[in-house]
C-alpha atoms as a PDB file:
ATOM      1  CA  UNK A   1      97.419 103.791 104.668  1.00  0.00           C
ATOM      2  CA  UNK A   2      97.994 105.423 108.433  1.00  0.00           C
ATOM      3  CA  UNK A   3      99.952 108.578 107.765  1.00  0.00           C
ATOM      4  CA  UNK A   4     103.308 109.092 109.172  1.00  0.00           C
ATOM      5  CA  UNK A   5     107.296 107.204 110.403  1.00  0.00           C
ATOM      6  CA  UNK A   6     110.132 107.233 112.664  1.00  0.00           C
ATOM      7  CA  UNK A   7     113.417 107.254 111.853  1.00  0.00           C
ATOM      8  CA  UNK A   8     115.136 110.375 111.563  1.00  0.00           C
ATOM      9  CA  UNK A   9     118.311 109.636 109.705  1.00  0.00           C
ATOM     10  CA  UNK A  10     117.343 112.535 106.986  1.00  0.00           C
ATOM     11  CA  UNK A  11     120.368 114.382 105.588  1.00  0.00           C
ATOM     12  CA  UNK A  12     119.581 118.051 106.952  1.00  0.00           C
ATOM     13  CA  UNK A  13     119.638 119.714 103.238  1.00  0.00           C
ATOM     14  CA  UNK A  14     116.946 117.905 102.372  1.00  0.00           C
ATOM     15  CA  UNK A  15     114.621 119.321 105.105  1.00  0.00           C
ATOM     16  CA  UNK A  16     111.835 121.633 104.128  1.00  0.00           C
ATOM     17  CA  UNK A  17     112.675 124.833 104.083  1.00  0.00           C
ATOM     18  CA  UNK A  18     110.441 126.875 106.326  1.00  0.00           C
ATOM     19  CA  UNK A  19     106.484 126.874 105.680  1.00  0.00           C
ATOM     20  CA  UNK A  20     106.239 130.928 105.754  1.00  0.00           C
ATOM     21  CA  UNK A  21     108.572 130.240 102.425  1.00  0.00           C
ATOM     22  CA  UNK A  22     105.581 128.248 100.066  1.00  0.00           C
ATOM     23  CA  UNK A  23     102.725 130.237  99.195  1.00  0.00           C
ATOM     24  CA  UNK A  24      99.502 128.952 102.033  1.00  0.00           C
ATOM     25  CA  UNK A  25      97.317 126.809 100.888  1.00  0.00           C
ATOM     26  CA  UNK A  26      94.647 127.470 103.734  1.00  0.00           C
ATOM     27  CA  UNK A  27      92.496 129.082 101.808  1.00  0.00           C
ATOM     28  CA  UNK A  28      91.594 125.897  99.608  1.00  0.00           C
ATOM     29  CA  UNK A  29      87.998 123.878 100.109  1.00  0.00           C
ATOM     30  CA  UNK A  30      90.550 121.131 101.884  1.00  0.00           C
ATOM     31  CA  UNK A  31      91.970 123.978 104.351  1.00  0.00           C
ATOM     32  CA  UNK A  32      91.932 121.220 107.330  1.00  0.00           C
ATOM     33  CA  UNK A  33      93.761 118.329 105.370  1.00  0.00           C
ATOM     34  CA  UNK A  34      96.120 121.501 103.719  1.00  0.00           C
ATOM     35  CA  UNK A  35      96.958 122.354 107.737  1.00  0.00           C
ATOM     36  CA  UNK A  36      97.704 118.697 108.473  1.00  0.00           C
ATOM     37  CA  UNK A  37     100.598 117.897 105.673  1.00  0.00           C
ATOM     38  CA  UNK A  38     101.909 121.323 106.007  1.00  0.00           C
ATOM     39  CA  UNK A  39     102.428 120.698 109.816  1.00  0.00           C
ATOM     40  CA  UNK A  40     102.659 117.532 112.051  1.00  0.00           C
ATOM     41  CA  UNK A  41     101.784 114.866 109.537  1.00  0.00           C
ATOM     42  CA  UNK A  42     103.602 116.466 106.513  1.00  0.00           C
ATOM     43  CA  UNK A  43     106.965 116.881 108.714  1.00  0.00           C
ATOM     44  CA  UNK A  44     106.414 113.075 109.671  1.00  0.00           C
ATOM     45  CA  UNK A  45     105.703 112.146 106.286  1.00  0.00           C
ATOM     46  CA  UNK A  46     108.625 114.206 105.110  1.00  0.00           C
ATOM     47  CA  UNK A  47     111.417 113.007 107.578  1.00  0.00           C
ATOM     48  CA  UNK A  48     110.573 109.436 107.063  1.00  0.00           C
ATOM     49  CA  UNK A  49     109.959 109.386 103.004  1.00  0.00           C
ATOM     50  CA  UNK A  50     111.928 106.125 103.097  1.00  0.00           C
ATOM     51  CA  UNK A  51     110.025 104.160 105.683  1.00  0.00           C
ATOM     52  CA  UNK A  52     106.708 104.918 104.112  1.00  0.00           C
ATOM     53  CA  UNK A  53     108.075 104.128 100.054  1.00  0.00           C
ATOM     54  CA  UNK A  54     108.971 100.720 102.481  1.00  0.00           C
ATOM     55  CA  UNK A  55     105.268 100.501 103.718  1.00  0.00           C
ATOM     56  CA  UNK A  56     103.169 101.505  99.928  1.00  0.00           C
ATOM     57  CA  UNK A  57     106.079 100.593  97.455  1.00  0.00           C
ATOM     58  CA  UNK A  58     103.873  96.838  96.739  1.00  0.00           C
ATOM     59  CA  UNK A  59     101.857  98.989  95.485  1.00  0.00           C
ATOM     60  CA  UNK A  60     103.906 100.712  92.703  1.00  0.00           C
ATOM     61  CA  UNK A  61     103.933  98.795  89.612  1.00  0.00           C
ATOM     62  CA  UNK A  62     100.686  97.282  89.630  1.00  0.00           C
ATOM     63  CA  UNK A  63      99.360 101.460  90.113  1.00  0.00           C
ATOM     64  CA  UNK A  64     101.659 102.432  86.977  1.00  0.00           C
ATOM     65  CA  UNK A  65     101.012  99.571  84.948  1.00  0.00           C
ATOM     66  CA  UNK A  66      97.473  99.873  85.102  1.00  0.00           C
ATOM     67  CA  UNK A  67      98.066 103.426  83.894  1.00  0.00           C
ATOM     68  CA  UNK A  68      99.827 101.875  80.758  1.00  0.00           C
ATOM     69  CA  UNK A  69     102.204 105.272  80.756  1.00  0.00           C
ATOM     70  CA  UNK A  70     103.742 105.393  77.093  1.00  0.00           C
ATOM     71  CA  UNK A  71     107.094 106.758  76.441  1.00  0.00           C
ATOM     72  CA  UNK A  72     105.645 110.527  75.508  1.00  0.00           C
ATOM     73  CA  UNK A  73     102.902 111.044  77.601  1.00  0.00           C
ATOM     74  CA  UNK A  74     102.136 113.889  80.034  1.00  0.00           C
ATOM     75  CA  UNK A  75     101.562 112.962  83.329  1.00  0.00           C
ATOM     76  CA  UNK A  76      99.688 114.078  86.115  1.00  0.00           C
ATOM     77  CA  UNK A  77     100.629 112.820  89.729  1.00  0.00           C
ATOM     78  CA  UNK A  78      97.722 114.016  92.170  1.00  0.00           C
ATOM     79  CA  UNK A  79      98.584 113.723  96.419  1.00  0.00           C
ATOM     80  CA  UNK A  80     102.199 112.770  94.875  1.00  0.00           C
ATOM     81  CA  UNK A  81     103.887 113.182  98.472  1.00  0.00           C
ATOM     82  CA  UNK A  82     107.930 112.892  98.454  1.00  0.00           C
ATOM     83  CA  UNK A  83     107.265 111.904  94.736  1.00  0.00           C
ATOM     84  CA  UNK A  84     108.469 108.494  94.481  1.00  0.00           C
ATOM     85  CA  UNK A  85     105.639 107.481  92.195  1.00  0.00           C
ATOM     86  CA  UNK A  86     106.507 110.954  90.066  1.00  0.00           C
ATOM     87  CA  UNK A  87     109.936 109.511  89.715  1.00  0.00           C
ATOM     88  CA  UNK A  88     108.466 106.505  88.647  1.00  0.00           C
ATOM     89  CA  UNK A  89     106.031 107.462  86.182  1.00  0.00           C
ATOM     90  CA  UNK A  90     108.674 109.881  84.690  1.00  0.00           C
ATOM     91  CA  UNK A  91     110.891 107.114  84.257  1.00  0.00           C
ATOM     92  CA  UNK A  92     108.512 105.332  81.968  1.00  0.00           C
ATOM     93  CA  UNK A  93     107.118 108.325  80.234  1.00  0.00           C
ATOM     94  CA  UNK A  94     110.882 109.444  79.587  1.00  0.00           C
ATOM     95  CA  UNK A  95     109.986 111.463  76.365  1.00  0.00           C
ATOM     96  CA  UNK A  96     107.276 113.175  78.243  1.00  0.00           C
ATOM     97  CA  UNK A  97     106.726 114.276  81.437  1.00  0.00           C
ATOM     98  CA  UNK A  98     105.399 113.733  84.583  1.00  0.00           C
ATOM     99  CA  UNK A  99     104.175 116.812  87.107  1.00  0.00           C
ATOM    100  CA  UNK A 100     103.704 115.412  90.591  1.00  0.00           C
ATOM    101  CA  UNK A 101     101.037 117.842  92.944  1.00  0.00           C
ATOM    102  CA  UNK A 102     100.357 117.997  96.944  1.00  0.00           C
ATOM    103  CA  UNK A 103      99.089 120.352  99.893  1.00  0.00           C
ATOM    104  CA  UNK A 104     102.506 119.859 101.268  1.00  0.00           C
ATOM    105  CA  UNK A 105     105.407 121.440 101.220  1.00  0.00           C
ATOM    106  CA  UNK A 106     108.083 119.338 103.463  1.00  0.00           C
ATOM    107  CA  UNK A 107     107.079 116.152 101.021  1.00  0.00           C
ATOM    108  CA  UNK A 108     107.608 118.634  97.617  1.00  0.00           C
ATOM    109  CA  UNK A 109     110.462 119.708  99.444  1.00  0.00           C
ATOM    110  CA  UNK A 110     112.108 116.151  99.987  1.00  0.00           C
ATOM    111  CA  UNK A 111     110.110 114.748  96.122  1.00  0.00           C
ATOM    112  CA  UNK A 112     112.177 117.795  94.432  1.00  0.00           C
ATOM    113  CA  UNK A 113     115.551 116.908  96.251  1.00  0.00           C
ATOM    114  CA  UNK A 114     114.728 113.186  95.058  1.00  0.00           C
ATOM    115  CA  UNK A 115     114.086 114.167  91.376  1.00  0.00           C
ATOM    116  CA  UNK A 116     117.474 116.304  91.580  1.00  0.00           C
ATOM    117  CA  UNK A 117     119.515 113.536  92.886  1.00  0.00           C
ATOM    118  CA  UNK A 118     118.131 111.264  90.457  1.00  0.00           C
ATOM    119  CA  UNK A 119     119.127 113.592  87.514  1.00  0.00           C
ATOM    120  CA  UNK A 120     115.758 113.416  86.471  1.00  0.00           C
ATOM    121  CA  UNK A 121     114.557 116.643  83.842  1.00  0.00           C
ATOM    122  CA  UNK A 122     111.321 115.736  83.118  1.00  0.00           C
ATOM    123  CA  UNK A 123     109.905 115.768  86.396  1.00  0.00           C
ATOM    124  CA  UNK A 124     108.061 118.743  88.460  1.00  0.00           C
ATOM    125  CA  UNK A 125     106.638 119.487  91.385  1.00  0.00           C
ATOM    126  CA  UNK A 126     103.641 122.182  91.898  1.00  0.00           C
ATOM    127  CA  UNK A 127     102.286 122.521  95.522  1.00  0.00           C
ATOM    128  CA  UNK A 128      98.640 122.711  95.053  1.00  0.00           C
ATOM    129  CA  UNK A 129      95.049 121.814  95.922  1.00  0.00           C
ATOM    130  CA  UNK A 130      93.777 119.380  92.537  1.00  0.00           C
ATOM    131  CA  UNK A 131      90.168 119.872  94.084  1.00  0.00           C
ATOM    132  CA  UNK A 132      90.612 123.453  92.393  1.00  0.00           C
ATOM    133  CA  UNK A 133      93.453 123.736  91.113  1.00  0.00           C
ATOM    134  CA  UNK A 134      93.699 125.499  87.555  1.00  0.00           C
ATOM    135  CA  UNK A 135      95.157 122.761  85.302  1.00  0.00           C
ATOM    136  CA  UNK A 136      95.925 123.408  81.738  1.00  0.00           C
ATOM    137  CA  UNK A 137      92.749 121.811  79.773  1.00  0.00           C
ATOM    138  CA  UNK A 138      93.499 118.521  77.606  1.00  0.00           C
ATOM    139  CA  UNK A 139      96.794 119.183  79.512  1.00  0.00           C
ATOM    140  CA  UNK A 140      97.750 115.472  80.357  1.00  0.00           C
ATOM    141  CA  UNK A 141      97.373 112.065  78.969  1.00  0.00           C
ATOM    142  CA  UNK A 142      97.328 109.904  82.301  1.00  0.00           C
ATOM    143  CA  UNK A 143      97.043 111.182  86.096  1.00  0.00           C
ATOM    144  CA  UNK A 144      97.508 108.896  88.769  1.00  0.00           C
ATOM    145  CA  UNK A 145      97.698 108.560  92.509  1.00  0.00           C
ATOM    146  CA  UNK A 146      98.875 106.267  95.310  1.00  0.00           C
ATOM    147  CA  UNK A 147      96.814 107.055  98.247  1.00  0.00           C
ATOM    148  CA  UNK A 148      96.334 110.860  97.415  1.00  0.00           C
ATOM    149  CA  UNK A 149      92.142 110.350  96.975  1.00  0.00           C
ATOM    150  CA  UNK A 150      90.586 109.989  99.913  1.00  0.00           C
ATOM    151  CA  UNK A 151      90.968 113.466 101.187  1.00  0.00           C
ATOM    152  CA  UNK A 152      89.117 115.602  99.385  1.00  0.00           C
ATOM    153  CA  UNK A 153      86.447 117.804 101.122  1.00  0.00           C
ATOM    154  CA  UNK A 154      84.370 117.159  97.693  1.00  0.00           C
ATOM    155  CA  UNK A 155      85.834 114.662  95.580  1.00  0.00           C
ATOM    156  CA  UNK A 156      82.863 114.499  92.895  1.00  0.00           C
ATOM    157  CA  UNK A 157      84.144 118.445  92.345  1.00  0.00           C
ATOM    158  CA  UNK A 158      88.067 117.132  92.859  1.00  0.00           C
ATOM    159  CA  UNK A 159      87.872 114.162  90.020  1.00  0.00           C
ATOM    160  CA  UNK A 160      85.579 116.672  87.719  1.00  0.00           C
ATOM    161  CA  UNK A 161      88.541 119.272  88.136  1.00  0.00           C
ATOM    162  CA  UNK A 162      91.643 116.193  87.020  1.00  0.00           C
ATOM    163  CA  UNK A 163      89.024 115.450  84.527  1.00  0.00           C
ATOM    164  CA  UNK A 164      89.112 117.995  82.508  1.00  0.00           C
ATOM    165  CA  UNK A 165      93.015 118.446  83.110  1.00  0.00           C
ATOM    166  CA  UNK A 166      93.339 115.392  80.940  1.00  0.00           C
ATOM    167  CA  UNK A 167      92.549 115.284  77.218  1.00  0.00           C
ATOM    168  CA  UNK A 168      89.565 113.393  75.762  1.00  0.00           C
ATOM    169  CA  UNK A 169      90.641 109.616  76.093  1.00  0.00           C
ATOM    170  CA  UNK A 170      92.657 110.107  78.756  1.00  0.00           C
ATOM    171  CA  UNK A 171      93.242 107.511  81.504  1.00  0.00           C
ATOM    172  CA  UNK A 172      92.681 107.904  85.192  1.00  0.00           C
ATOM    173  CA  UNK A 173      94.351 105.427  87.502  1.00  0.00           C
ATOM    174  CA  UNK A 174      94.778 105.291  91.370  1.00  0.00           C
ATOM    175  CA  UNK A 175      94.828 102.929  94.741  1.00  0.00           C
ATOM    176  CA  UNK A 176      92.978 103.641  97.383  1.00  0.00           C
ATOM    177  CA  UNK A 177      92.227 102.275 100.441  1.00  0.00           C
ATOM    178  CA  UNK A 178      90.144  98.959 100.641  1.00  0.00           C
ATOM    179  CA  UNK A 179      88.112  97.470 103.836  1.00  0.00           C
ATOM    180  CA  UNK A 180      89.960  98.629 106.981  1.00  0.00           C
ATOM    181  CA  UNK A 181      89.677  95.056 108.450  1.00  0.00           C
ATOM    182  CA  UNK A 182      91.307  93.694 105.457  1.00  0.00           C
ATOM    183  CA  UNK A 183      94.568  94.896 106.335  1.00  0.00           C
ATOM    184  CA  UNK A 184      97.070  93.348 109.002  1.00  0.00           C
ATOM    185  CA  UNK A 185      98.498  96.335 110.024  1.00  0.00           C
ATOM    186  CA  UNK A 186      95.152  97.681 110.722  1.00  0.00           C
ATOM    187  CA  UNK A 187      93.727  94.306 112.588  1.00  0.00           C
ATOM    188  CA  UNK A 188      97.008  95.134 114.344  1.00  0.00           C
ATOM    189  CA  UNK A 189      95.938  98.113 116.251  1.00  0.00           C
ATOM    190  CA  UNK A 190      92.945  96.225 117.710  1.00  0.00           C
ATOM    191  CA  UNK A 191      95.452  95.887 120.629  1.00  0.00           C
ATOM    192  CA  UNK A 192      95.443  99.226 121.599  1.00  0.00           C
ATOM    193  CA  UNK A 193      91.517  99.440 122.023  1.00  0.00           C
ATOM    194  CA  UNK A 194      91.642  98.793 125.872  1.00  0.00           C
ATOM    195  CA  UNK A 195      94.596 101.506 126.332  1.00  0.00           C
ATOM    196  CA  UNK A 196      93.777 104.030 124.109  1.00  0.00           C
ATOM    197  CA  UNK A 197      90.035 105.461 122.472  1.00  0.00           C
ATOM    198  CA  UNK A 198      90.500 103.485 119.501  1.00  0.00           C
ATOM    199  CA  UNK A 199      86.165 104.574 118.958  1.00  0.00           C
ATOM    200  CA  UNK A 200      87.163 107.750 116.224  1.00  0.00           C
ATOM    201  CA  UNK A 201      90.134 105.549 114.501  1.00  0.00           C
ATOM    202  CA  UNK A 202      90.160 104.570 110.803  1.00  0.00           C
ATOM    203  CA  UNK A 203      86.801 105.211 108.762  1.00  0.00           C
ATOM    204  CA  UNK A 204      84.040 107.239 109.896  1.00  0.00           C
ATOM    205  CA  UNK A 205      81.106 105.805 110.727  1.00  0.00           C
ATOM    206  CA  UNK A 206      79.144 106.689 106.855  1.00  0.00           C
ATOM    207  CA  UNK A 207      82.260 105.834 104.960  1.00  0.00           C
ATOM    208  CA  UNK A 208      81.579 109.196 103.142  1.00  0.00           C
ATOM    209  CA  UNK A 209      84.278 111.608 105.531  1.00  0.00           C
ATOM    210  CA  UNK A 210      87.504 112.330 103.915  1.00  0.00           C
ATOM    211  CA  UNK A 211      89.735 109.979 105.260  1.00  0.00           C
ATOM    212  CA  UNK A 212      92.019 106.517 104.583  1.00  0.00           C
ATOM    213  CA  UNK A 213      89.297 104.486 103.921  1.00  0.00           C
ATOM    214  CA  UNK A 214      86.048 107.080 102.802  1.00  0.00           C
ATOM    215  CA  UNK A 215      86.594 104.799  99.706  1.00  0.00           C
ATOM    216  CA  UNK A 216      86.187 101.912 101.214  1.00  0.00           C
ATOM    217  CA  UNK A 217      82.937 100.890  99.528  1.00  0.00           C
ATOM    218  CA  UNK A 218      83.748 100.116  95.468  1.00  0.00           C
ATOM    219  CA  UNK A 219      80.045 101.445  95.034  1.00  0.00           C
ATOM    220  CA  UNK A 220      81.001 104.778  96.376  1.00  0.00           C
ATOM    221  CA  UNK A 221      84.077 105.039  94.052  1.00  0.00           C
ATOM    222  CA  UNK A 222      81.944 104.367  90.843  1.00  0.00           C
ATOM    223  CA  UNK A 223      79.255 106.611  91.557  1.00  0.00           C
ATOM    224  CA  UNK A 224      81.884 109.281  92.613  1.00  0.00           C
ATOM    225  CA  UNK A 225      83.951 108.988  89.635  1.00  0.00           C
ATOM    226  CA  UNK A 226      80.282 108.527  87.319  1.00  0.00           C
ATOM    227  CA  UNK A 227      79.107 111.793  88.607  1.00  0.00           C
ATOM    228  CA  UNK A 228      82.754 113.502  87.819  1.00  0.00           C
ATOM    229  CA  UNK A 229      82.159 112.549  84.443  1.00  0.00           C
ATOM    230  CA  UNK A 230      84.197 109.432  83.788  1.00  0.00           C
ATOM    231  CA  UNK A 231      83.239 106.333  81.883  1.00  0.00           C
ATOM    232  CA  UNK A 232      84.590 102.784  81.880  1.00  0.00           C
ATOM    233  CA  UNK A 233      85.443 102.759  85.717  1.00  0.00           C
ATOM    234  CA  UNK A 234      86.703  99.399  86.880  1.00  0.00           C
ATOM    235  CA  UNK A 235      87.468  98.760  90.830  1.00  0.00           C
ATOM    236  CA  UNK A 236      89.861  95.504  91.608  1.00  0.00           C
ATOM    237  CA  UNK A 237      91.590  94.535  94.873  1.00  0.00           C
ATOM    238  CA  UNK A 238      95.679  94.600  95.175  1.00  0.00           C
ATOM    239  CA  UNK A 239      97.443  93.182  97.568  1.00  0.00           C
ATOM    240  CA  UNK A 240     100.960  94.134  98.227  1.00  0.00           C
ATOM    241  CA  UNK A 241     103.332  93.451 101.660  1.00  0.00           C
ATOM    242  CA  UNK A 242     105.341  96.721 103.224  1.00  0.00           C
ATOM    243  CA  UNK A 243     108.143  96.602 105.631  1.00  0.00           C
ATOM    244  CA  UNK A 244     106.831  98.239 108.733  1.00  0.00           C
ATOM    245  CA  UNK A 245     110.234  98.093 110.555  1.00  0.00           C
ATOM    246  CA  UNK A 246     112.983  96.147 111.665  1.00  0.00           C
ATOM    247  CA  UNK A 247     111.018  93.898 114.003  1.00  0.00           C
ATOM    248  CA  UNK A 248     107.782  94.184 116.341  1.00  0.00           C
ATOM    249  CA  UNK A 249     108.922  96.919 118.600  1.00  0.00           C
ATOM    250  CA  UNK A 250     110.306  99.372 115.788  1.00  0.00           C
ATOM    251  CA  UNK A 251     107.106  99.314 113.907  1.00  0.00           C
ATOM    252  CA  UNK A 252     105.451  99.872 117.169  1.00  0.00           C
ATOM    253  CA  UNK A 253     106.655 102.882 117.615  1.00  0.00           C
ATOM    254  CA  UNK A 254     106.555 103.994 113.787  1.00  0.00           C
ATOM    255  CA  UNK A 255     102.515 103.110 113.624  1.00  0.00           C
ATOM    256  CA  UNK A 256     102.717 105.064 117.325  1.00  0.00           C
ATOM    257  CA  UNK A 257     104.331 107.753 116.294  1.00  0.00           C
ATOM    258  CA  UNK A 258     102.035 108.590 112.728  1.00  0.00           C
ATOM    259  CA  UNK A 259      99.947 111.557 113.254  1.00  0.00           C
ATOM    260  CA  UNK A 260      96.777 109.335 114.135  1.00  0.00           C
ATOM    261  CA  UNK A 261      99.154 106.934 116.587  1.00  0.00           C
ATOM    262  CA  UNK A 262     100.408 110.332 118.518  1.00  0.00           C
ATOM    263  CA  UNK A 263      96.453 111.738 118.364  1.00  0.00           C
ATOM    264  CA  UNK A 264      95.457 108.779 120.326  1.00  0.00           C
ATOM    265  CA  UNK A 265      98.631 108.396 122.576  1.00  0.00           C
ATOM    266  CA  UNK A 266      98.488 112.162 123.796  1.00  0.00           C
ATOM    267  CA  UNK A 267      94.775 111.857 124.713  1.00  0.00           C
ATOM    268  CA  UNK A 268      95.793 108.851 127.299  1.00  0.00           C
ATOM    269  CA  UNK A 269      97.727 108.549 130.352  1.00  0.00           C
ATOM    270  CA  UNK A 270     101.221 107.903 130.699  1.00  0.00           C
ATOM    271  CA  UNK A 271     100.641 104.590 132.070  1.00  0.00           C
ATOM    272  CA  UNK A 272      98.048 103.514 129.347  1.00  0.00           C
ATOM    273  CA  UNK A 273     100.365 104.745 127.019  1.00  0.00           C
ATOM    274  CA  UNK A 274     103.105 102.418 127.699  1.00  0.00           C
ATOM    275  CA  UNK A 275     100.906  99.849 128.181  1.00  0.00           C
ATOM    276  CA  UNK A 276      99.122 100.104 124.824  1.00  0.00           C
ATOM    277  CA  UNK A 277     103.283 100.369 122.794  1.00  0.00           C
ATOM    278  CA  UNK A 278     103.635  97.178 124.719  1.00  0.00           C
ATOM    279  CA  UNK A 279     100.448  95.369 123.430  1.00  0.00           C
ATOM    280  CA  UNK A 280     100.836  96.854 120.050  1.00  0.00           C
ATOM    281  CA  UNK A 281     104.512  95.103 120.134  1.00  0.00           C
ATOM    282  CA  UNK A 282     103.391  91.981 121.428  1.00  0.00           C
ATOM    283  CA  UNK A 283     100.416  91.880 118.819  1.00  0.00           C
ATOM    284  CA  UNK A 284     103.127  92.474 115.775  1.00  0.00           C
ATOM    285  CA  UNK A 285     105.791  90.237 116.633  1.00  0.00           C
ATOM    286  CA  UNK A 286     103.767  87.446 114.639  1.00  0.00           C
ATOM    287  CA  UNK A 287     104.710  89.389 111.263  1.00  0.00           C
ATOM    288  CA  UNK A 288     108.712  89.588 112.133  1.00  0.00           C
ATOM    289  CA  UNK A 289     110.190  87.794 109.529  1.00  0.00           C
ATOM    290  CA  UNK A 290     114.474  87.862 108.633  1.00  0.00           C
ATOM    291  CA  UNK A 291     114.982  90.841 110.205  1.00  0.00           C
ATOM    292  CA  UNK A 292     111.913  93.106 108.834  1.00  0.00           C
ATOM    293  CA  UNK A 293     108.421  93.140 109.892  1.00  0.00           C
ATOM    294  CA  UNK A 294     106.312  92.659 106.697  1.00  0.00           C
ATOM    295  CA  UNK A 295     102.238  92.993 106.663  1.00  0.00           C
ATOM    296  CA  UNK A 296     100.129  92.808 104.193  1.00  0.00           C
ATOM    297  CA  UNK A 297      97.991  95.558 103.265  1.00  0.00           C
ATOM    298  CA  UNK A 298      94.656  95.863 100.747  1.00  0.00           C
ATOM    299  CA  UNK A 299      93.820  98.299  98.418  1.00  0.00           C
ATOM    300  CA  UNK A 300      90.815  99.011  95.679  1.00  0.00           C
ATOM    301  CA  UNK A 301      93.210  99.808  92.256  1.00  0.00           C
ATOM    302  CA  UNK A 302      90.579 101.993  90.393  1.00  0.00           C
ATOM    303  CA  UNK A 303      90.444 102.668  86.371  1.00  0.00           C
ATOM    304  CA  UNK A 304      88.742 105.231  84.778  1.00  0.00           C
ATOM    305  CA  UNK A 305      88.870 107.059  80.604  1.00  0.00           C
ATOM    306  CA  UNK A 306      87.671 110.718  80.278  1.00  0.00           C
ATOM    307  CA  UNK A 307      85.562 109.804  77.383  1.00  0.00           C
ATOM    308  CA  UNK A 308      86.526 111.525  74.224  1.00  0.00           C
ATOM    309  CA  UNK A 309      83.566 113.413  73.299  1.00  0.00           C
ATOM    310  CA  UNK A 310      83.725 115.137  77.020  1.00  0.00           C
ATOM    311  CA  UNK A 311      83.211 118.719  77.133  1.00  0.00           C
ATOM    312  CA  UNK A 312      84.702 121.680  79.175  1.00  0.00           C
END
């Protein structure tokens, strides 16, 4: 999924508080990604935690019941964001628990004033880098993840490390991002390419740089999750439709102003730039539909068991 909204109608207590008040997490193996969510893109992501549940939520319940979360289980939420799928999984593991991680602290900020307002006790929040961080061994039963993989600096390292957080037999189960092309919303943006230098956008040119789609290729996720030590990985598409906006030239300017749509626009000209938010408008008014803009979107959902007999 692009990363980032637009509407600002966030009650102010639920802002962040400053970044000099979380611990930094610079010094991780992901420093770059850490420095994005903990500044542009994490603020975005942050102030507009509704828009982008609006944009992934599809992809909710096929993610959670594919994890088959029982009532008592410990669960581990890795890239959880402003913790709506925390919420969820803590919900159906209510005589358990559910700990939901991230680089960034203005989502934890807005996924712990969620779980509050919810009433929800079994729920936590830990700001942290899963590549390294120190889990408790055996220490969960499930960890999942909606679009919190494809970061990782080293994600054979990252999956060994939630590996061996979860307890022999323990289930692994995430979405990631599927074919670029595959998407509408992405096939959208094709209208900015005379405007705006569209030639760095969306997956690197070896699939293998972290990034939305650097598990594009089902092979890749197999071998990546093989060499981390899992067993009985299984890769199937998902579909699900998310509500960009209210019509063609609100999403416009949400997709524009994500942290990759305000990259390109501020390395353009003013008059490209309005040009390219009035092609991208023109190019999504196809997907208007009873006062929302709905496109589908594609996604690998991935399955994976630590097997039991795994060591340490």
């Amino acid at each position: 999924m692009l990363n980032h909204p637009t509407n600002t109608s966030v009650p102010p207590d639920t802002f962040a508080p400053p970044l000099s008040d979380f611990p930094s997490p610079l010094t991780t193996p992901n420093a770059q990604q850490a420095r994005a969510w903990n500044g542009y893109e994490g603020e975005h992501w942050a102030g507009h935690q509704e828009r982008w549940d609006a944009v992934n939520g599809g992809f909710n319940e096929p993610l959670l019941d594919a994890a088959a979360i029982g009532r008592d289980e410990r669960v581990l939420d890795i890239g959880c964001g402003a913790g709506a799928t925390t919420r969820l999984a803590a919900r159906r593991a209510a005589g358990g628990h559910a700990l939901g991680v991230d680089l960034s602290a203005p989502m934890l900020a807005r996924a712990r004033a969620g779980a509050a307002r919810e009433g929800l006790a079994n729920v936590a929040f830990e700001q942290a880098d899963a590549q390294v961080h120190a889990f408790p061994p055996d220490g969960f039963d499930v960890a999942v993840s909606r679009f919190g993989v494809m970061f990782f600096a080293d994600p054979v390292a990252a999956f060994g490390n939630i590996g061996r957080a979860l307890r022999p037999g323990g289930r692994l189960a995430f979405v990631c991002g599927a074919e670029a092309g595959d998407s509408e919303w992405f096939r959208a943006l094709a209208a900015l390419r005379p405007y705006l230098p569209m030639d760095d956008f969306g997956a690197s040119g070896d699939g293998y740089s972290p990034g939305m789609f650097s598990f594009a290729d089902p092979g890749r996720v197999r071998a990546v999750l093989s060499a981390a030590g899992f067993a009985e990985v299984a890769v199937a598409p998902a579909v699900a439709y998310g509500v960009w906006g209210r019509d063609a030239a609100d999403a416009a300017a949400f997709l524009l102003g994500s942290g990759p749509g305000r990259h390109l626009l501020a390395r353009a000209s003013a008059g490209d730039r309005a040009r390219a938010r009035a092609a991208l408008t023109e190019a999504l008014r196809r997907h208007e539909d009873g006062g929302a803009l709905r496109m589908r979107a594609t996604a690998w959902l991935v399955t994976a068991v630590r097997p039991a007999a795994a060591a340490h």
